[in-house]
PDB file of N, CA and C in Angstrom:
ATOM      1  N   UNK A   1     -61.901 -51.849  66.845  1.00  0.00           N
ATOM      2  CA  UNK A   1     -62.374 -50.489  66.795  1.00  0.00           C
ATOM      3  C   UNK A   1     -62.929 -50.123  68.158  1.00  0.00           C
ATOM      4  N   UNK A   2     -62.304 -49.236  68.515  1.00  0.00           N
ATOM      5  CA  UNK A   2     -63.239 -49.087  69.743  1.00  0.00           C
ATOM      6  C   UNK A   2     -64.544 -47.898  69.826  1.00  0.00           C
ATOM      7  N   UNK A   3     -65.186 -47.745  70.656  1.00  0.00           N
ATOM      8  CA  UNK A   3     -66.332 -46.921  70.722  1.00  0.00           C
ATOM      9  C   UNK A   3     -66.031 -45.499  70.593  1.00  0.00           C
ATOM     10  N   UNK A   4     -64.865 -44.862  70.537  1.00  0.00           N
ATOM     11  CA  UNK A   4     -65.038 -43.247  69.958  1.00  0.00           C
ATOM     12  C   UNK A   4     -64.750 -43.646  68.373  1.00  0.00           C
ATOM     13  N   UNK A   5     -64.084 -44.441  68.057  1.00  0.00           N
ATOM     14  CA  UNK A   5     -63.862 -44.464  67.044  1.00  0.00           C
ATOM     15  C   UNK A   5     -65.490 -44.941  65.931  1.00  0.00           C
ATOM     16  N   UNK A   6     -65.641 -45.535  66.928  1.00  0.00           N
ATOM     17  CA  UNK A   6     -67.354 -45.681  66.285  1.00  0.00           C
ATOM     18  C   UNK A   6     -68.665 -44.706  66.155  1.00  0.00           C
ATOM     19  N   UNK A   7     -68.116 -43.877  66.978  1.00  0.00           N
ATOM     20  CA  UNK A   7     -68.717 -42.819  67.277  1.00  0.00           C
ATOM     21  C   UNK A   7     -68.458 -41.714  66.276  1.00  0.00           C
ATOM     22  N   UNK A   8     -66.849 -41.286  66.216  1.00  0.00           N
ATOM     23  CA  UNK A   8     -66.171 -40.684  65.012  1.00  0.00           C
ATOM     24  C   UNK A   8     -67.271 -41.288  63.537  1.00  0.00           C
ATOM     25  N   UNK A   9     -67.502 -42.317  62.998  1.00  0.00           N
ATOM     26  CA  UNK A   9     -67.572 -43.305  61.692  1.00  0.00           C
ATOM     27  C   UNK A   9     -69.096 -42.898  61.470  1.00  0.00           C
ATOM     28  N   UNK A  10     -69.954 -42.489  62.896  1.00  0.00           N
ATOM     29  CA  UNK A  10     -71.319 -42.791  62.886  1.00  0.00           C
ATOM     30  C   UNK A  10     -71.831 -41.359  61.985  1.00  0.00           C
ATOM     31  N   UNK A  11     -71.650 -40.153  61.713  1.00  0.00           N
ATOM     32  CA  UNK A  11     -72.327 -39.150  61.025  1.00  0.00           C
ATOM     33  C   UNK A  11     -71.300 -39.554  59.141  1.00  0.00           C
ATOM     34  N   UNK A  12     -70.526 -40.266  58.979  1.00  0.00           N
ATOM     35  CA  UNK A  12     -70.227 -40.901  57.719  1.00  0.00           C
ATOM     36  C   UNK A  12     -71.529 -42.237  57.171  1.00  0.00           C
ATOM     37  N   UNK A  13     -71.769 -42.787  57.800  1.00  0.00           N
ATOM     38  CA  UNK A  13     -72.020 -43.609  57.896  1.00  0.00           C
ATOM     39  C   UNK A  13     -73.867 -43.580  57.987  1.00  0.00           C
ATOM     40  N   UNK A  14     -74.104 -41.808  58.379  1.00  0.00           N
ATOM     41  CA  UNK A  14     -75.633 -41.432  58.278  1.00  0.00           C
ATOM     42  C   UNK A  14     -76.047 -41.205  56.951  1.00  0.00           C
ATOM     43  N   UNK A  15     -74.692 -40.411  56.427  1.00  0.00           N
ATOM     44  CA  UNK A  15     -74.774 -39.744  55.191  1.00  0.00           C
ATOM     45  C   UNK A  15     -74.702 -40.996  53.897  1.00  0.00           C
ATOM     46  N   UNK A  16     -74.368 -41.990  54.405  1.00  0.00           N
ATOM     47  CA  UNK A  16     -73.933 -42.716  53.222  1.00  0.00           C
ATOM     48  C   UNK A  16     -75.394 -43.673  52.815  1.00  0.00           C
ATOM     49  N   UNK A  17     -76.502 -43.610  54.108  1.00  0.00           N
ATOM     50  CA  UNK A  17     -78.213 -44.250  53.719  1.00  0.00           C
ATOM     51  C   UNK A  17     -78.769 -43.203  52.897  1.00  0.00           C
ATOM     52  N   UNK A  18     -78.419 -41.866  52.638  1.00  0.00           N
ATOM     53  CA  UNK A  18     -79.560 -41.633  51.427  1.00  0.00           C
ATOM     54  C   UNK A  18     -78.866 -41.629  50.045  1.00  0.00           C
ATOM     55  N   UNK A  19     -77.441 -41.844  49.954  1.00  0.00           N
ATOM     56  CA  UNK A  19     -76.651 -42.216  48.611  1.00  0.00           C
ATOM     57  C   UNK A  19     -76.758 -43.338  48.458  1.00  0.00           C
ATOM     58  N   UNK A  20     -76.984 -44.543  48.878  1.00  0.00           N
ATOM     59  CA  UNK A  20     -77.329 -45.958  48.729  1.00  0.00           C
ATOM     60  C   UNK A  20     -78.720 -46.123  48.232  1.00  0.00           C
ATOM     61  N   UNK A  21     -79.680 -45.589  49.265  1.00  0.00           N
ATOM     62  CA  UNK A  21     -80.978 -45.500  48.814  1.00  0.00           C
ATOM     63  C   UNK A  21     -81.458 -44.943  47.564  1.00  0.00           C
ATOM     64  N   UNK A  22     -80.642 -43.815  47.098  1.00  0.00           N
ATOM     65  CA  UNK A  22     -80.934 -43.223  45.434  1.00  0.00           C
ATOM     66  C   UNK A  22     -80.274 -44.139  44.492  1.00  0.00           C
ATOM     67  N   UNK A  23     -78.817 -44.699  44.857  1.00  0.00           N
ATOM     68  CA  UNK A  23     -77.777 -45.531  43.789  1.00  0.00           C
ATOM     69  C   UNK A  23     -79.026 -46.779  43.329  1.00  0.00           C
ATOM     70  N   UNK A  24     -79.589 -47.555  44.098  1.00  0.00           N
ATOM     71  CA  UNK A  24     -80.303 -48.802  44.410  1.00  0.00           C
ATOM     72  C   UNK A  24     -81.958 -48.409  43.921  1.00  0.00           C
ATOM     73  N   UNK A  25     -82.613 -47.316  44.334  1.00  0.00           N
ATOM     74  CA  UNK A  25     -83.874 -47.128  43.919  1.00  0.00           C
ATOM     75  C   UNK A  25     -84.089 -46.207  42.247  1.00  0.00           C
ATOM     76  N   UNK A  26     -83.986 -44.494  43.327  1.00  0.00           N
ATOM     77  CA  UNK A  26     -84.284 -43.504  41.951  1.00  0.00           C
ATOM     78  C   UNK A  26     -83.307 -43.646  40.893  1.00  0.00           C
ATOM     79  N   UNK A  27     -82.247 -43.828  41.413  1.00  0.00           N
ATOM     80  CA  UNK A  27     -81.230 -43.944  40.244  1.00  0.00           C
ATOM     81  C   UNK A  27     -82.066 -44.657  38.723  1.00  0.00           C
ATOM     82  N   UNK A  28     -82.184 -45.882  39.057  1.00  0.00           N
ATOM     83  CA  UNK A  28     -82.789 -46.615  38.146  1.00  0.00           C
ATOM     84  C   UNK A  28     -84.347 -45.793  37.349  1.00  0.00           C
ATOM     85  N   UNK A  29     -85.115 -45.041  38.226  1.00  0.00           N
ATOM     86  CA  UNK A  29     -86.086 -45.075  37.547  1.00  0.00           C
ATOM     87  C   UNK A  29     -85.584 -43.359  36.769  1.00  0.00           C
ATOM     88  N   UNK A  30     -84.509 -42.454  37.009  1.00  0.00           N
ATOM     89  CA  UNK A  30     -84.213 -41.092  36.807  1.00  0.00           C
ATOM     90  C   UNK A  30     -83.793 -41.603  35.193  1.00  0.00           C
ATOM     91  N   UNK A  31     -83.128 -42.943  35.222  1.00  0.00           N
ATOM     92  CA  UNK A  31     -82.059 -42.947  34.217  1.00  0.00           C
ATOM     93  C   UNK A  31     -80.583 -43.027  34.134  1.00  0.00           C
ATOM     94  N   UNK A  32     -79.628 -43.706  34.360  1.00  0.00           N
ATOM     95  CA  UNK A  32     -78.590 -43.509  34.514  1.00  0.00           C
ATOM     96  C   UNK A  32     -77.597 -43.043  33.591  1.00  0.00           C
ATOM     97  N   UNK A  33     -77.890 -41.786  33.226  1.00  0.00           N
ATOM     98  CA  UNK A  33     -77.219 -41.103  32.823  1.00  0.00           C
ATOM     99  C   UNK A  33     -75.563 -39.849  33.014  1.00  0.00           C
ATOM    100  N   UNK A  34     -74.903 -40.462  33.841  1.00  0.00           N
ATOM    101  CA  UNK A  34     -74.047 -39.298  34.685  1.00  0.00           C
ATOM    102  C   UNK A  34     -73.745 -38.627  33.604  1.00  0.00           C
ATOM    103  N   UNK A  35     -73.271 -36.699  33.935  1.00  0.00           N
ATOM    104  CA  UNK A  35     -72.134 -36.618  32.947  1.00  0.00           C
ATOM    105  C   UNK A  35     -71.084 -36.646  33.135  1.00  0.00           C
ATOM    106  N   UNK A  36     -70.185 -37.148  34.752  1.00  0.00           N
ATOM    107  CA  UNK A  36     -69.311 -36.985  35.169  1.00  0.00           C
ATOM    108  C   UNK A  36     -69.034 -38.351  35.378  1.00  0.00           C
ATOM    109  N   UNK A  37     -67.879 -38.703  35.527  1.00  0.00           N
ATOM    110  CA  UNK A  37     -66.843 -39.606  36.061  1.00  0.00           C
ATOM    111  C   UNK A  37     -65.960 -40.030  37.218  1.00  0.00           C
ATOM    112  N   UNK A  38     -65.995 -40.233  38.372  1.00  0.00           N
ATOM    113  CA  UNK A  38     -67.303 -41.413  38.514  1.00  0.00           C
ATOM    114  C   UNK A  38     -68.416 -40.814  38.737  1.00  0.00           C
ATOM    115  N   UNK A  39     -69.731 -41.428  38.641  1.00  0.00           N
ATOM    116  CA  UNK A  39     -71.086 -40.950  38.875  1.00  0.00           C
ATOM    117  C   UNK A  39     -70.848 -39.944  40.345  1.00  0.00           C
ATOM    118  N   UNK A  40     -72.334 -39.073  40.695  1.00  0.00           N
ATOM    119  CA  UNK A  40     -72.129 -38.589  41.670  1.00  0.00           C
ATOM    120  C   UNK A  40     -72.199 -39.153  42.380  1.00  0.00           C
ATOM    121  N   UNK A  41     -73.114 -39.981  43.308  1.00  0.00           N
ATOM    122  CA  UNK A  41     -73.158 -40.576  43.916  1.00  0.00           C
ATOM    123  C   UNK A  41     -72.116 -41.792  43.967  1.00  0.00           C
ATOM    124  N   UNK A  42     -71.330 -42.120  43.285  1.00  0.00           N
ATOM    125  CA  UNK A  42     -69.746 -42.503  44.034  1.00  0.00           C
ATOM    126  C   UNK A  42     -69.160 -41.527  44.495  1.00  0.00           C
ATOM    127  N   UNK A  43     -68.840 -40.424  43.312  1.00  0.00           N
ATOM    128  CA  UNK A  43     -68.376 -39.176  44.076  1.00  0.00           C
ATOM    129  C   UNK A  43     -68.415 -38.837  45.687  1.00  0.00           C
ATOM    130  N   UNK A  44     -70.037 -38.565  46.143  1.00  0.00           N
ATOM    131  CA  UNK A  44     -70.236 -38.735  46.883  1.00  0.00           C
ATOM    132  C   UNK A  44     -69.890 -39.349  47.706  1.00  0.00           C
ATOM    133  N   UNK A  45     -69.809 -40.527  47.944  1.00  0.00           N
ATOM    134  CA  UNK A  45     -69.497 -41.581  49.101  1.00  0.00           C
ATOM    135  C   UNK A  45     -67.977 -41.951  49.000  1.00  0.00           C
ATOM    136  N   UNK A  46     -67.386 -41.647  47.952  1.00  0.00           N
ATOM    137  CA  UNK A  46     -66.111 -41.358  48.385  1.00  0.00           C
ATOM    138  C   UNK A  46     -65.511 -40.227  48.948  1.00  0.00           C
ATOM    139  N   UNK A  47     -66.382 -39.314  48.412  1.00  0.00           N
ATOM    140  CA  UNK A  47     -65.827 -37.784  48.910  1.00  0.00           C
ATOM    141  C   UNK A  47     -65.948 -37.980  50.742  1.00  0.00           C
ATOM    142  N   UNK A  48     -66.697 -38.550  50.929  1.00  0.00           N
ATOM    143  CA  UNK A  48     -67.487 -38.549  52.936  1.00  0.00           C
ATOM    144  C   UNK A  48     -66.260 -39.757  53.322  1.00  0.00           C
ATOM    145  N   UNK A  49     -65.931 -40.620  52.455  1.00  0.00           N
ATOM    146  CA  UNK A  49     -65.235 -41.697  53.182  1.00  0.00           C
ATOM    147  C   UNK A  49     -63.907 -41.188  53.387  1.00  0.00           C
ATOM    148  N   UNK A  50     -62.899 -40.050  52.251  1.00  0.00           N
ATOM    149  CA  UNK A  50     -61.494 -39.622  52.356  1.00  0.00           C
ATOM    150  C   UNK A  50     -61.679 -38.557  53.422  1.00  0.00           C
ATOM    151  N   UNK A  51     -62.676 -37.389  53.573  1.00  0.00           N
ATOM    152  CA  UNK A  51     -62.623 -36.231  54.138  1.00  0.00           C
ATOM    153  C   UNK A  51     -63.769 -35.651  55.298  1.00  0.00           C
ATOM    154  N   UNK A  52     -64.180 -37.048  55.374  1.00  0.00           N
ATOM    155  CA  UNK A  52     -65.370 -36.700  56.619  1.00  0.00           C
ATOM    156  C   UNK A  52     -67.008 -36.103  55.847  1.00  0.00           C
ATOM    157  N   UNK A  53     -67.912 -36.374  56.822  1.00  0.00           N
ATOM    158  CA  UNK A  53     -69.221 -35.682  56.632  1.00  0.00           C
ATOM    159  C   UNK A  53     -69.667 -34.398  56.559  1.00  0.00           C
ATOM    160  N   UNK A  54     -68.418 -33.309  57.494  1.00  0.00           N
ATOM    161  CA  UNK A  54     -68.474 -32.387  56.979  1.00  0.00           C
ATOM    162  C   UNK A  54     -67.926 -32.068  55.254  1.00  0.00           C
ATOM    163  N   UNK A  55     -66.232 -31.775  54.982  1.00  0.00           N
ATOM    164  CA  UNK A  55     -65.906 -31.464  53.770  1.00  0.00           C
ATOM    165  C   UNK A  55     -66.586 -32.910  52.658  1.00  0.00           C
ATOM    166  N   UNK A  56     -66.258 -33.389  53.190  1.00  0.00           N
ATOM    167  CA  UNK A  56     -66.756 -34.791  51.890  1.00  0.00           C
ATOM    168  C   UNK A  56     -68.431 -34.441  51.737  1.00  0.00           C
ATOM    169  N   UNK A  57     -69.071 -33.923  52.235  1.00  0.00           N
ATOM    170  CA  UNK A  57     -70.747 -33.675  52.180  1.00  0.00           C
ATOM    171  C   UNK A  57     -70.831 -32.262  51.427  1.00  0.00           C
ATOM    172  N   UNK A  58     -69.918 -31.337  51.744  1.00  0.00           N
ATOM    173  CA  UNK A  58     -70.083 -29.991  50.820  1.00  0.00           C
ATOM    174  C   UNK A  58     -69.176 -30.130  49.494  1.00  0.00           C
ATOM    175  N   UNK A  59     -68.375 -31.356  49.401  1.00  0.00           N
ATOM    176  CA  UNK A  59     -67.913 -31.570  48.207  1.00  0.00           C
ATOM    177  C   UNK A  59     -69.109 -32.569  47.292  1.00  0.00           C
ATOM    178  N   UNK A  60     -69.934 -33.403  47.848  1.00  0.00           N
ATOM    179  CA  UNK A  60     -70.711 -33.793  47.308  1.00  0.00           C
ATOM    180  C   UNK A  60     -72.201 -33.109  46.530  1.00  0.00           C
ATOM    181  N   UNK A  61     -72.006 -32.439  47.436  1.00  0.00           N
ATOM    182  CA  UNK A  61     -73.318 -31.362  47.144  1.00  0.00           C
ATOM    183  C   UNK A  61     -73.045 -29.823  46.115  1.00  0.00           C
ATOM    184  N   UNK A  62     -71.660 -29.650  46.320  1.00  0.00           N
ATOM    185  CA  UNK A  62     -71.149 -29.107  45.158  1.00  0.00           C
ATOM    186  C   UNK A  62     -71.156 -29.726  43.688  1.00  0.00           C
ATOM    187  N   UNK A  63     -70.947 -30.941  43.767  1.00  0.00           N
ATOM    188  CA  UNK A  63     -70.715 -32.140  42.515  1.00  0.00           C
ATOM    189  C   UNK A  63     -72.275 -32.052  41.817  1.00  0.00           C
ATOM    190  N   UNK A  64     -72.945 -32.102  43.233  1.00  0.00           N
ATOM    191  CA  UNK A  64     -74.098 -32.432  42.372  1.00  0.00           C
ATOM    192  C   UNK A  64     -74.831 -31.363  41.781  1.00  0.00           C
ATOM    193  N   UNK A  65     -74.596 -30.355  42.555  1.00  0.00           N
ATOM    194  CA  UNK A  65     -75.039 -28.918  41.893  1.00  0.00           C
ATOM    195  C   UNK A  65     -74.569 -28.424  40.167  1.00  0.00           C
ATOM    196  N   UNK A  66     -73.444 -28.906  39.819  1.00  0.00           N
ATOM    197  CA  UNK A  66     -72.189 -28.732  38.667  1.00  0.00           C
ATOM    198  C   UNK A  66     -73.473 -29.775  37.887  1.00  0.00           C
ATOM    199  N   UNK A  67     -74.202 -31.226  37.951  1.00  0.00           N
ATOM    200  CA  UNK A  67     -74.475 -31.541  37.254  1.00  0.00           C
ATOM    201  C   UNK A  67     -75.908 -31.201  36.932  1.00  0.00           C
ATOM    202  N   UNK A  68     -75.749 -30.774  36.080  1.00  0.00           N
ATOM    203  CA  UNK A  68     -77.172 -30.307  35.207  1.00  0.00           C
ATOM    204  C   UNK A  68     -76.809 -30.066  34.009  1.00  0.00           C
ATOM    205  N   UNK A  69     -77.963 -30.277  33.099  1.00  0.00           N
ATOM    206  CA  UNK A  69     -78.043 -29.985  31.679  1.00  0.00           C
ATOM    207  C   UNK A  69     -76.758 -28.704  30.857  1.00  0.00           C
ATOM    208  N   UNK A  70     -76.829 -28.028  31.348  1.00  0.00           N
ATOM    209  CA  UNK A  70     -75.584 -27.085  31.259  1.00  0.00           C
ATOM    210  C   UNK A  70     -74.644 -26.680  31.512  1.00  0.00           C
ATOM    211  N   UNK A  71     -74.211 -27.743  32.829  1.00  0.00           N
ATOM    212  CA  UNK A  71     -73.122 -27.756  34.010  1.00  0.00           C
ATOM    213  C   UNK A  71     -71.723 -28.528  32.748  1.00  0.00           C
ATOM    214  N   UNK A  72     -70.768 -29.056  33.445  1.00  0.00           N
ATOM    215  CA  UNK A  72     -69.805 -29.670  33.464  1.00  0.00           C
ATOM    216  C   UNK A  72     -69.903 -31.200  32.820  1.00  0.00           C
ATOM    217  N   UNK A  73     -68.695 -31.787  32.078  1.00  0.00           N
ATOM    218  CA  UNK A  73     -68.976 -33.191  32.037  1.00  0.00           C
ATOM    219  C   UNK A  73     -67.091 -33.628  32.122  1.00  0.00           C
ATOM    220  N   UNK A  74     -67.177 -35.241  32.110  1.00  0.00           N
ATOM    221  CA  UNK A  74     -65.787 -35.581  31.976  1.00  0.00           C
ATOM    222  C   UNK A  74     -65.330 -36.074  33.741  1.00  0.00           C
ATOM    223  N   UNK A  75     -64.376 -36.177  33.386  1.00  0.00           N
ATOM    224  CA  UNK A  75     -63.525 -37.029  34.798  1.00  0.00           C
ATOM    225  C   UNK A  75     -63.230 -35.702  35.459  1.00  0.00           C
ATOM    226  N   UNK A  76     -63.622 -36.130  36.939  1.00  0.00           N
ATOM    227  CA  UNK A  76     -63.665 -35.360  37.978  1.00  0.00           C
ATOM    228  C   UNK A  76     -63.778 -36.102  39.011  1.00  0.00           C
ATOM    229  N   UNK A  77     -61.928 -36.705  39.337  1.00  0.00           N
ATOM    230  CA  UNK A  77     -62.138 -37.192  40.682  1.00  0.00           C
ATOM    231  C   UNK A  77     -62.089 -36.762  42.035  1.00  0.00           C
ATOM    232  N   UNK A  78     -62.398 -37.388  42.982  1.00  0.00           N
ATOM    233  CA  UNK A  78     -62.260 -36.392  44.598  1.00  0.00           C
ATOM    234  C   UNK A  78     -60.721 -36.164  44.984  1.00  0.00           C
ATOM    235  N   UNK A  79     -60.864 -34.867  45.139  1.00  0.00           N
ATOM    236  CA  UNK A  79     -59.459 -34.432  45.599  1.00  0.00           C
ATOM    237  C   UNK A  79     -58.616 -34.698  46.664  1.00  0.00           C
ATOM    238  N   UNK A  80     -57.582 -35.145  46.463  1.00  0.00           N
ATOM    239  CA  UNK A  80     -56.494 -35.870  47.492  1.00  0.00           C
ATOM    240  C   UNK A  80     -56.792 -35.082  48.748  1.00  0.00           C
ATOM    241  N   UNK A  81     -56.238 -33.797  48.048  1.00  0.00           N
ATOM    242  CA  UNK A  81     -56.358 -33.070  49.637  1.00  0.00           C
ATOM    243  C   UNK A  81     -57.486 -32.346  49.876  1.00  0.00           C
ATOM    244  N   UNK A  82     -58.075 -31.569  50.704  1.00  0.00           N
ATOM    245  CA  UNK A  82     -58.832 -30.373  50.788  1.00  0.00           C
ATOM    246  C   UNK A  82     -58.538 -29.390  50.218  1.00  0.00           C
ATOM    247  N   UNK A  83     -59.640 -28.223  49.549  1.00  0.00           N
ATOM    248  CA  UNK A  83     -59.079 -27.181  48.753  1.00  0.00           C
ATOM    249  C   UNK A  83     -58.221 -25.997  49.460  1.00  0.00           C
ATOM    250  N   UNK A  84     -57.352 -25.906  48.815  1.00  0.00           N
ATOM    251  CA  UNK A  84     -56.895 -24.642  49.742  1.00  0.00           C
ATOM    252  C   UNK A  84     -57.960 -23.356  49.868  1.00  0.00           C
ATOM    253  N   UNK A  85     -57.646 -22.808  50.871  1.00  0.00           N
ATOM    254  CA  UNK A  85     -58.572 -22.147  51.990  1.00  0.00           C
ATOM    255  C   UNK A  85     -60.049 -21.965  51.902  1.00  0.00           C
ATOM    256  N   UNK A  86     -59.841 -23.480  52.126  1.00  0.00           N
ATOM    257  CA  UNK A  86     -61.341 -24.217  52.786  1.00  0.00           C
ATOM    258  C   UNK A  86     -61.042 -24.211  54.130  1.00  0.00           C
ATOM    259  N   UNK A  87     -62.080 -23.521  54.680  1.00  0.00           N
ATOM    260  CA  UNK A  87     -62.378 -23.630  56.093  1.00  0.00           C
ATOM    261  C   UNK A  87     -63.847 -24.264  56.676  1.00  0.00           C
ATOM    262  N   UNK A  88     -63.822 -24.950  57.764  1.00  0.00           N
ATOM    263  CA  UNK A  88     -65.167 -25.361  58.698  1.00  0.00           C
ATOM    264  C   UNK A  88     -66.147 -24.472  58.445  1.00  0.00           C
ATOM    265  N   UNK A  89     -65.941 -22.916  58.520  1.00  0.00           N
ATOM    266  CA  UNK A  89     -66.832 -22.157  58.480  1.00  0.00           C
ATOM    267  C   UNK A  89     -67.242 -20.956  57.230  1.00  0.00           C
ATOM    268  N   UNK A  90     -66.515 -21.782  56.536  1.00  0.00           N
ATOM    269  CA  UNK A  90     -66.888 -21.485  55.072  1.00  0.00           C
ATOM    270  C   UNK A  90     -67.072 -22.508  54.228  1.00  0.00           C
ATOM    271  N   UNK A  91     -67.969 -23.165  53.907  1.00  0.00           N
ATOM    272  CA  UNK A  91     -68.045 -24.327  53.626  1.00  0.00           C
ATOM    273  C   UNK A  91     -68.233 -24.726  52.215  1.00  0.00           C
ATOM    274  N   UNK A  92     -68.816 -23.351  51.498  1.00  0.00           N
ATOM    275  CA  UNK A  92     -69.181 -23.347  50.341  1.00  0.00           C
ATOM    276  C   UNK A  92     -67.662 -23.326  49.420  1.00  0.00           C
ATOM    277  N   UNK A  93     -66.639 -23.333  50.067  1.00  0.00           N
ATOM    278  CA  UNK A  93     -64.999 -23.537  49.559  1.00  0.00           C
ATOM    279  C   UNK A  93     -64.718 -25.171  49.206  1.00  0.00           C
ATOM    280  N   UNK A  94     -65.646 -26.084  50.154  1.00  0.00           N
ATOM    281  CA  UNK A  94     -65.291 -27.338  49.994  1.00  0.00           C
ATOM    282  C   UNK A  94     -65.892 -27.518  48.060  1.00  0.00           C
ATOM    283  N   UNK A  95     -66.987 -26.858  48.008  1.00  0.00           N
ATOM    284  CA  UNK A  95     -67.840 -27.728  46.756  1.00  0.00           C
ATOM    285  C   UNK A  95     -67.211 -26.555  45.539  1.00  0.00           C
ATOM    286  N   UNK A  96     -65.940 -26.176  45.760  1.00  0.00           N
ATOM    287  CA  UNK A  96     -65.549 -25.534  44.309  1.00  0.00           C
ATOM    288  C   UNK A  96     -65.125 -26.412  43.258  1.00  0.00           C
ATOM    289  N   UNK A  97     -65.576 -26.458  42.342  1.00  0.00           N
ATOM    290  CA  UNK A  97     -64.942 -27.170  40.683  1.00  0.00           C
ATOM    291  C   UNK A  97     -63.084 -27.352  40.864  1.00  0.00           C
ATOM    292  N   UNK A  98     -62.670 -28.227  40.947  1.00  0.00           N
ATOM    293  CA  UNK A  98     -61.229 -28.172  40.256  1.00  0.00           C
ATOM    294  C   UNK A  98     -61.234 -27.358  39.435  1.00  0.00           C
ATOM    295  N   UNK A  99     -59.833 -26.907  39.798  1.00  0.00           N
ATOM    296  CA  UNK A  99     -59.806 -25.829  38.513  1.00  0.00           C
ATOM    297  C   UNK A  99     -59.704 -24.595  38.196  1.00  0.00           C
ATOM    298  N   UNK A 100     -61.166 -24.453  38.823  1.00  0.00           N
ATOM    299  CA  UNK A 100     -61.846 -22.962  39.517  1.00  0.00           C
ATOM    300  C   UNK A 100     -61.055 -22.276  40.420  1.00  0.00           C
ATOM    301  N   UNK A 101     -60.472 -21.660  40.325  1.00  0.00           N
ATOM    302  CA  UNK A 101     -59.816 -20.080  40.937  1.00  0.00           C
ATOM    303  C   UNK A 101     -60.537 -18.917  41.299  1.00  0.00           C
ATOM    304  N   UNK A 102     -61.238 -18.816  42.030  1.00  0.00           N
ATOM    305  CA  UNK A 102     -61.831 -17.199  42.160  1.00  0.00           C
ATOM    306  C   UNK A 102     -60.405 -15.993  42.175  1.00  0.00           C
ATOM    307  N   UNK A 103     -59.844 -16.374  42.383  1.00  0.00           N
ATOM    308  CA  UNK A 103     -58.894 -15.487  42.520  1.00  0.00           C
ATOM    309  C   UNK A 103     -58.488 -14.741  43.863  1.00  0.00           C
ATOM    310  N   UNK A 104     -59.257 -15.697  45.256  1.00  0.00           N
ATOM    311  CA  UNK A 104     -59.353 -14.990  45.907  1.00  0.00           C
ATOM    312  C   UNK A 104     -60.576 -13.964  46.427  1.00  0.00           C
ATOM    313  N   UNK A 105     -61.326 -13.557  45.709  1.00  0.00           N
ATOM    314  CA  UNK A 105     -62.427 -13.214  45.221  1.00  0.00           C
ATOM    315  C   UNK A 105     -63.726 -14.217  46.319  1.00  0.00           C
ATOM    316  N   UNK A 106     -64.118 -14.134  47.446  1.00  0.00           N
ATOM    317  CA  UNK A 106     -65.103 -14.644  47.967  1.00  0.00           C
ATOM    318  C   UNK A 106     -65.488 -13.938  49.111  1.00  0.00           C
TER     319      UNK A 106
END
């Protein structure tokens, strides 16, 4: 590996100490309850490992927003590709639900 490439790995690799630190600590004392499949926090750290710290971080933070008491449940894995028209500077496109269609509409 050489040093850009380490450099590239290093803001993945920031993001992935406070999903370890919750999987390993709060997790345990919150309850491990997911309603989704895989938990978020795999979600998470897979979402950052296929698509980077940017989209993989607004797909994570979308995931986790969906879970709450009234949100979503069931299998919901990270998407092969990026959503269509997701852009850098619209970011709130990365954390849409499968599924979900605005219609265009944003």
């Amino acid at each position: 590996m050489t040093l850009r490439e380490a450099i590239g790995r290093l803001p993945r690799l920031v993001l992935r100490v406070p999903i370890l630190f919750y999987r390993y600590t709060l997790s345990a004392f919150m309850g491990r309850q997911c309603r989704y499949l895989p938990t978020c926090s795999e979600f998470a750290e897979e979402a950052i490992e296929q698509h980077g710290a940017w989209a993989g971080g607004w797909m994570a933070a979308g995931r986790v927003c969906r879970c709450h008491p009234w949100g979503g449940h069931g299998f919901e894995p990270v998407p092969v590709e990026l959503p269509p028209k997701a852009v850098w500077y619209m970011p709130w496109r990365y954390a849409r639900a499968p599924g979900k269609d605005a219609g265009g509409k944003l």
